[in-house]
Structure formats: C-alpha cells, structure tokens
C-alpha atoms as a PDB file:
ATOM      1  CA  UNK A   1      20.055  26.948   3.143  1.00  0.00           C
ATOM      2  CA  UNK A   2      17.701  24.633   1.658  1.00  0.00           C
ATOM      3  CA  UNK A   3      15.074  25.952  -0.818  1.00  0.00           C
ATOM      4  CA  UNK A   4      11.622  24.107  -0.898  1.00  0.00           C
ATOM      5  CA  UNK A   5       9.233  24.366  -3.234  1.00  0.00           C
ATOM      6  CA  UNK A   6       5.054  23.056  -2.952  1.00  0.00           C
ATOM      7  CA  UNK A   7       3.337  22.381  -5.676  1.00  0.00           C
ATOM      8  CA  UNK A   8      -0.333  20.391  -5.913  1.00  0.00           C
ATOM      9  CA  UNK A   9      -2.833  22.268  -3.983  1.00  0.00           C
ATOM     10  CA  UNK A  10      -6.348  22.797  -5.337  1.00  0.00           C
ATOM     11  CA  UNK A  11     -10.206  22.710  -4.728  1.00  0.00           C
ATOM     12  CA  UNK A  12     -11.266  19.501  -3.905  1.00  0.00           C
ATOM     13  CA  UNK A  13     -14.632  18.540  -2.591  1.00  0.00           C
ATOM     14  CA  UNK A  14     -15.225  16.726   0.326  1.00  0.00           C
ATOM     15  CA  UNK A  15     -13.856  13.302   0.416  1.00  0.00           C
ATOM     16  CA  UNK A  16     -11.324  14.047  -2.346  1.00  0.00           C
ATOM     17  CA  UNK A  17      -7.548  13.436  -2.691  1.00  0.00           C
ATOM     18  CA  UNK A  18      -4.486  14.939  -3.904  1.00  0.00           C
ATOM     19  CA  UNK A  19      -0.778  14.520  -3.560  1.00  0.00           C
ATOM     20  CA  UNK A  20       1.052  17.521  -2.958  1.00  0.00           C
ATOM     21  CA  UNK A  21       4.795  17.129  -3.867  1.00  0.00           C
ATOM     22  CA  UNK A  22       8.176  19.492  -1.791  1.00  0.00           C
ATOM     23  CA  UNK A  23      11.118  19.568  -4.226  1.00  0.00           C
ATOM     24  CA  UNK A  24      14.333  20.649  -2.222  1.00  0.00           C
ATOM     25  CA  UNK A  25      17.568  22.254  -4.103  1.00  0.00           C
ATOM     26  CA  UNK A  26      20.024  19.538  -2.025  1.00  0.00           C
ATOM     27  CA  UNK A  27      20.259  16.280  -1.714  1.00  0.00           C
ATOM     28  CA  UNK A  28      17.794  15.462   0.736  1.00  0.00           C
ATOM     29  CA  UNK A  29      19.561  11.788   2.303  1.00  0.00           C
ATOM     30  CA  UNK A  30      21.101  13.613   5.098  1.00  0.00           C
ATOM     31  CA  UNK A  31      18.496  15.652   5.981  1.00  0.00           C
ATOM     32  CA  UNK A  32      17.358  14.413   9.378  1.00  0.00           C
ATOM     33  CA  UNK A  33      13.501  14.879   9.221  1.00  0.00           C
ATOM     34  CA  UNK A  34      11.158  16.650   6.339  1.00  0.00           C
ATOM     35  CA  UNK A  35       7.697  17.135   6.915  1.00  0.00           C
ATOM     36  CA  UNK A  36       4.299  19.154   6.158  1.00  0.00           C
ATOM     37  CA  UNK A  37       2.847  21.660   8.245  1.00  0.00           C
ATOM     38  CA  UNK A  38      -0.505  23.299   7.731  1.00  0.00           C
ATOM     39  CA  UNK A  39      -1.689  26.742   9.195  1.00  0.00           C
ATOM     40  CA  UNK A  40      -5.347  27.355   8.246  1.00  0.00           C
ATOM     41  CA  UNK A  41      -6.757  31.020   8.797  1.00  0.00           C
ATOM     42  CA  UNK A  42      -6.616  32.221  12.275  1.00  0.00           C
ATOM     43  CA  UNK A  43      -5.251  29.224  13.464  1.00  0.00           C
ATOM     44  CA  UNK A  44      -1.340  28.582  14.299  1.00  0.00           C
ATOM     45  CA  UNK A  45       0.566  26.630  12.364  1.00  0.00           C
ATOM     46  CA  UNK A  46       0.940  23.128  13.166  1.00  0.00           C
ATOM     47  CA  UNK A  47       2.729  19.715  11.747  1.00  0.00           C
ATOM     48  CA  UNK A  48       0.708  17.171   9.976  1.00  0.00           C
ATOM     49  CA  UNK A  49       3.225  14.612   9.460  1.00  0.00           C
ATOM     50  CA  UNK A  50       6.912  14.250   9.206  1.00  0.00           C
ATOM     51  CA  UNK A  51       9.504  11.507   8.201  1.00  0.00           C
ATOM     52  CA  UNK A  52      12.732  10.931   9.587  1.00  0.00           C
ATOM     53  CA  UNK A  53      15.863  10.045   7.264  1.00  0.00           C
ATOM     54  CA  UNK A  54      15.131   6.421   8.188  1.00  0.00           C
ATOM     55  CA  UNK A  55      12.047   6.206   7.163  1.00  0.00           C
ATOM     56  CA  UNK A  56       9.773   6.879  10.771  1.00  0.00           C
ATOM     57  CA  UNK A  57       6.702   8.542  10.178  1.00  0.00           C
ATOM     58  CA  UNK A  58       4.953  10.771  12.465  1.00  0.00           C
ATOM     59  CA  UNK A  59       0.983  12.090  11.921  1.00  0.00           C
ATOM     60  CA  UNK A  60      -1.211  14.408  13.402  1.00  0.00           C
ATOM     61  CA  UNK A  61      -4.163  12.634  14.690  1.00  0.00           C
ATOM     62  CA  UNK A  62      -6.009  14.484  12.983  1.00  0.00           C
ATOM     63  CA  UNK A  63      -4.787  12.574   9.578  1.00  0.00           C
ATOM     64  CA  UNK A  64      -4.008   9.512  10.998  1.00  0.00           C
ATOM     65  CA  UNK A  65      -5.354   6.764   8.591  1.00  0.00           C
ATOM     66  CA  UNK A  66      -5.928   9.952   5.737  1.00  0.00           C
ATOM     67  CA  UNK A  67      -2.571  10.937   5.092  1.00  0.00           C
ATOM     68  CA  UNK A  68       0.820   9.431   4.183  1.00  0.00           C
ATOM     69  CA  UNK A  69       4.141  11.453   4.264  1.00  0.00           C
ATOM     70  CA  UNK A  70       6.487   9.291   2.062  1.00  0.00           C
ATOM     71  CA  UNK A  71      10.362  10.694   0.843  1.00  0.00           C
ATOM     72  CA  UNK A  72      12.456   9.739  -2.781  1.00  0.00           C
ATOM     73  CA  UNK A  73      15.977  10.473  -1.712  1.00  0.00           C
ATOM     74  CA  UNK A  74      17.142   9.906  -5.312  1.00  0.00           C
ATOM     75  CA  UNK A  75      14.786  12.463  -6.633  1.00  0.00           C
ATOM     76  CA  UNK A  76      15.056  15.053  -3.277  1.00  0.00           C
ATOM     77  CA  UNK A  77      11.116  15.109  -3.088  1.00  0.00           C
ATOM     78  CA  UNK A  78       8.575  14.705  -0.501  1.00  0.00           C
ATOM     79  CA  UNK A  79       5.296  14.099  -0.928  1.00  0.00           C
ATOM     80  CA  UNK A  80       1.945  13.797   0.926  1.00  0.00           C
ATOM     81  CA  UNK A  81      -0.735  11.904  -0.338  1.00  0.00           C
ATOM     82  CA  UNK A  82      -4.203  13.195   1.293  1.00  0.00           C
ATOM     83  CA  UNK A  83      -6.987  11.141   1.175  1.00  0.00           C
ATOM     84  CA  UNK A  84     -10.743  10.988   2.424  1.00  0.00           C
ATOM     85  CA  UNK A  85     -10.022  15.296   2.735  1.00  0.00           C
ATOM     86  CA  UNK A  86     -12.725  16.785   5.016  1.00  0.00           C
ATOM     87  CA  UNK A  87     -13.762  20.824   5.052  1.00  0.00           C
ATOM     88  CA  UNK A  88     -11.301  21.270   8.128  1.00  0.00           C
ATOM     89  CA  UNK A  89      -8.237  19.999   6.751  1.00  0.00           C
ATOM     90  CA  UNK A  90      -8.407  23.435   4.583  1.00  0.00           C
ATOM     91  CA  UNK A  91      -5.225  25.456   4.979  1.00  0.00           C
ATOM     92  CA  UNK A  92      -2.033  26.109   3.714  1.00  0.00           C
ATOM     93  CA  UNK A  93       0.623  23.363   3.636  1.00  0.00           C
ATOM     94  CA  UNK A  94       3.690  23.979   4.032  1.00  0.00           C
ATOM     95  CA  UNK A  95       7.032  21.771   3.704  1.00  0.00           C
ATOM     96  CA  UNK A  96       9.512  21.886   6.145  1.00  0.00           C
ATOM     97  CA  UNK A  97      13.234  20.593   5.987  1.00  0.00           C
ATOM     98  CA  UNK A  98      15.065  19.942   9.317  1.00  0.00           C
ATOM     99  CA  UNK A  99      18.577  18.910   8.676  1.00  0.00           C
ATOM    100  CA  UNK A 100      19.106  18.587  12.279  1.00  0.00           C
ATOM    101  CA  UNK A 101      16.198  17.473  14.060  1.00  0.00           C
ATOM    102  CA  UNK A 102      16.112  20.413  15.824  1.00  0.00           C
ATOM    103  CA  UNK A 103      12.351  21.374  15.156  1.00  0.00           C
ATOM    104  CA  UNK A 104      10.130  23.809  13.398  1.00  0.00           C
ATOM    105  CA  UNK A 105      12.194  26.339  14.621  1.00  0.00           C
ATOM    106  CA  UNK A 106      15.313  25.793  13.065  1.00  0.00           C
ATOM    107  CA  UNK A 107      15.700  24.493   9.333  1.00  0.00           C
ATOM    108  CA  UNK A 108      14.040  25.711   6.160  1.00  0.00           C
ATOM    109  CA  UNK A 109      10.337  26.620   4.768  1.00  0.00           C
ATOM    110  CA  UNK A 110       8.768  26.474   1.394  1.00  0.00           C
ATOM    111  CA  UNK A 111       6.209  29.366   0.567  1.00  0.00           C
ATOM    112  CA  UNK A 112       3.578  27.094   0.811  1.00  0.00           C
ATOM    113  CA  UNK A 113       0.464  25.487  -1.303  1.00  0.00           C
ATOM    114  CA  UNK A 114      -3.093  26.455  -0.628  1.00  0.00           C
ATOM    115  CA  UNK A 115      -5.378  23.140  -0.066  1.00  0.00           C
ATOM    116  CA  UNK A 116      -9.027  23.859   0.133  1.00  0.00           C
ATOM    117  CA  UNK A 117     -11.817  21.967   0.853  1.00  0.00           C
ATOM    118  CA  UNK A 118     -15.388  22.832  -0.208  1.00  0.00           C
ATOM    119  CA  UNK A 119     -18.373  21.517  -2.072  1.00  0.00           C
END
C-alpha cells in the first residue's frame, strides 16, 4: 500500500497560482500512472490530470493550458503546478497512485489538500 501525502493548498485569489506537491512512501518509477483528482462540494470527484510512468500527460479540459502534472522519480513526488486559478477550480485535490493502470478504483489515495479560490 502506498501512502500519499498533499501538501500546498491555500486561498488564492482569482488568477493566482500554486504548486501543490504528493510525496509517496515507495519508490514511485514503477508506478504506472499518478495523478490529481479534485472533488469540490456536492460535486463527484473527478481527475484533473495524470502522468503515466513514461512521462504522458493527461488533463481535464477544464485545465488544459492552466495546469501541469509533472513527476521526480528520484525524489517519489508529484506535483501540480496551477496557474491562471479561477473561482470554480475550488475543491479538494487529491493525489492518486495507480501502480497498475487500473483506474481510480484500484490503487491508493492521499487525504487530500483544500484549494480555494476567492477574492
């Protein structure tokens, strides 16, 4: 079982950034996908972007062009950097470790960073 911990939610205002950062307890090289999922309040959760062991990205649309998913094998973190944040990207992020690629069914979860976005 692989533990995952969030760390660099935070207010921002509209327009803001911040890079949230996943530490995982293994080493992360074999692990076939990581990503970030978000689940905002009344609202299910859903994937925001994801990285493959080689390297392929995957976004939402949603935070296409906003967002970058990028992995450091070496030090078993992930990180998303989120940029140009709008009111409706407000939820909690969560980090996700799929050793498999089976899905978000199968694998591990962190307990999650709050990101809000208000003025």
């Amino acid at each position: 079982q692989v533990q995952l911990v969030e760390s660099g939610g935070g207010l921002v205002q509209p327009g803001g950034s911040l890079r949230l950062s996943c530490a995982a307890s293994v080493r992360i090289v074999s692990i076939a996908a990581m990503g970030w999922y978000r689940q905002a309040p009344g609202k299910q959760r859903e994937l925001v972007a994801a990285i493959t062991s080689g390297g392929k990205t995957n976004y939402a649309d949603s935070v296409k062009g906003r967002f970058t998913i990028s992995r450091d094998n070496a030090k078993n973190m992930v990180y998303l950097y989120t940029n140009s944040l709008k009111p409706e990207d407000t939820a909690v992020y969560y980090c996700h470790a799929d050793p498999y690629g089976r899905g978000p069914n199968f694998g591990s979860w962190g307990q999650g960073t709050q990101v809000t976005v208000s003025s």
